[in-house]
Protein backbone atom coordinates (compact mmCIF):
# COMPACT_ATOMS: atom_id res chain seq x y z
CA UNK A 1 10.78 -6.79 0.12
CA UNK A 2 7.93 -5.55 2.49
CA UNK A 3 4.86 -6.71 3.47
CA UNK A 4 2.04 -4.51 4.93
CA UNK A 5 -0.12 -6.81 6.75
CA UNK A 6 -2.85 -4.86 8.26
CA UNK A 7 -3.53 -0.48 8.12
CA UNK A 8 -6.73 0.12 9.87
CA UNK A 9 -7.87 3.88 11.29
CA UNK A 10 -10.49 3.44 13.65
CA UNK A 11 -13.98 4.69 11.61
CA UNK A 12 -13.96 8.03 13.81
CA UNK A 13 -10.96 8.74 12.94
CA UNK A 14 -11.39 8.03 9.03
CA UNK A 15 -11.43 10.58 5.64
CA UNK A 16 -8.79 12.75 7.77
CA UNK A 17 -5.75 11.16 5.89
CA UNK A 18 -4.36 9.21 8.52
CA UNK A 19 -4.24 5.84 6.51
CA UNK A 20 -2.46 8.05 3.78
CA UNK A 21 0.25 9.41 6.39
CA UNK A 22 0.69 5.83 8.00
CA UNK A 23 1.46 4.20 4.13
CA UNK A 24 3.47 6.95 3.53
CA UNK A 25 5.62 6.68 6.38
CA UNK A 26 5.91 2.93 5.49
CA UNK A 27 6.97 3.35 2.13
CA UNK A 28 9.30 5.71 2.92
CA UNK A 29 10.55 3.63 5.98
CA UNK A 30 11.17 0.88 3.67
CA UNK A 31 12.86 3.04 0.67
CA UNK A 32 14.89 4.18 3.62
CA UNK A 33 15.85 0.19 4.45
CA UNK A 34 16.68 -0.25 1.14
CA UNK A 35 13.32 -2.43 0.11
CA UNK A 36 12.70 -2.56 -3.40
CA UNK A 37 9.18 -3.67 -3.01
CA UNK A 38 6.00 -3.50 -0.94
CA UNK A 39 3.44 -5.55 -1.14
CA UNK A 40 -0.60 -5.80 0.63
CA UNK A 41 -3.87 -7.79 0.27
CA UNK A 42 -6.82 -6.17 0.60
CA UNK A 43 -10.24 -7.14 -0.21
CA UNK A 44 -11.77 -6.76 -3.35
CA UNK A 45 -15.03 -4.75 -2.24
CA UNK A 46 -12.95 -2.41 -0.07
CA UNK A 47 -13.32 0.71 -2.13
CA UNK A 48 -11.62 2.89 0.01
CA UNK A 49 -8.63 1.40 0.79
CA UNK A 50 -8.15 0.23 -2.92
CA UNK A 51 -8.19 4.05 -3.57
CA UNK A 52 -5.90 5.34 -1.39
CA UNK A 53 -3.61 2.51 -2.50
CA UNK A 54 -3.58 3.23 -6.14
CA UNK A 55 -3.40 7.28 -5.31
CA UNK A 56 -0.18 6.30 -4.05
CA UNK A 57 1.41 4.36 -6.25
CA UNK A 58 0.28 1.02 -5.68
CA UNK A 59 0.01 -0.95 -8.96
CA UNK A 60 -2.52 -4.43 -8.83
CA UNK A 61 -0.66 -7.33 -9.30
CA UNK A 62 -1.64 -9.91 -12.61
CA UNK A 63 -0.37 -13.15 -11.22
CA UNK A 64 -2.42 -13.11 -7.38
CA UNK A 65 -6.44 -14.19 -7.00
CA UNK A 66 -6.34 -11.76 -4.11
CA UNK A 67 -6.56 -8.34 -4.92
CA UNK A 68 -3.03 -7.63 -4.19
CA UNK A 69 -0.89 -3.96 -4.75
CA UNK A 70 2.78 -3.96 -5.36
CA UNK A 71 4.93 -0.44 -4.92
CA UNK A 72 8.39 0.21 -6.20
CA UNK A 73 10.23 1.51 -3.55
CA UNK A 74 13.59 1.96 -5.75
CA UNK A 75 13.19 2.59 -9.39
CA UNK A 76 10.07 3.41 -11.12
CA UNK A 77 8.76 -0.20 -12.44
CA UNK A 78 10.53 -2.41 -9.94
CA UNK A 79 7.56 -4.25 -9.14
């Protein structure tokens, strides 16, 4: 299992997909490790981030207060 504990892109440097490329490269770092699972917190106002994470795969998690995204890393509903 992974844990993502902080992706920040300074504000210039936002909307030009670097968050996107930096997730990426983490998920596919970790499918590469042989992780099954990521996991992040993020807050539940932040709009963009909660975007990008569902636009790439990220699923919410049921059992969490925290607004929390899970992505399956191997197989399609590992989460």
């Amino acid at each position: 299992m992974m844990y993502l504990h902080e992706l920040e892109v300074d504000a210039g440097h936002r909307c030009r997909g670097i968050g996107r490329s930096l997730l990426e490269e983490f998920i596919r770092l970790g499918r590469g490790n042989g992780s099954a699972k990521l996991f992040l917190i993020t807050g539940e106002g932040n709009r963009p981030a909660r975007a990008l994470y569902e636009s790439c795969g990220g699923r919410l998690s049921d059992d969490t207060p925290t607004v929390t995204y899970w992505f399956a890393l191997k197989g399609a509903d590992t989460y």
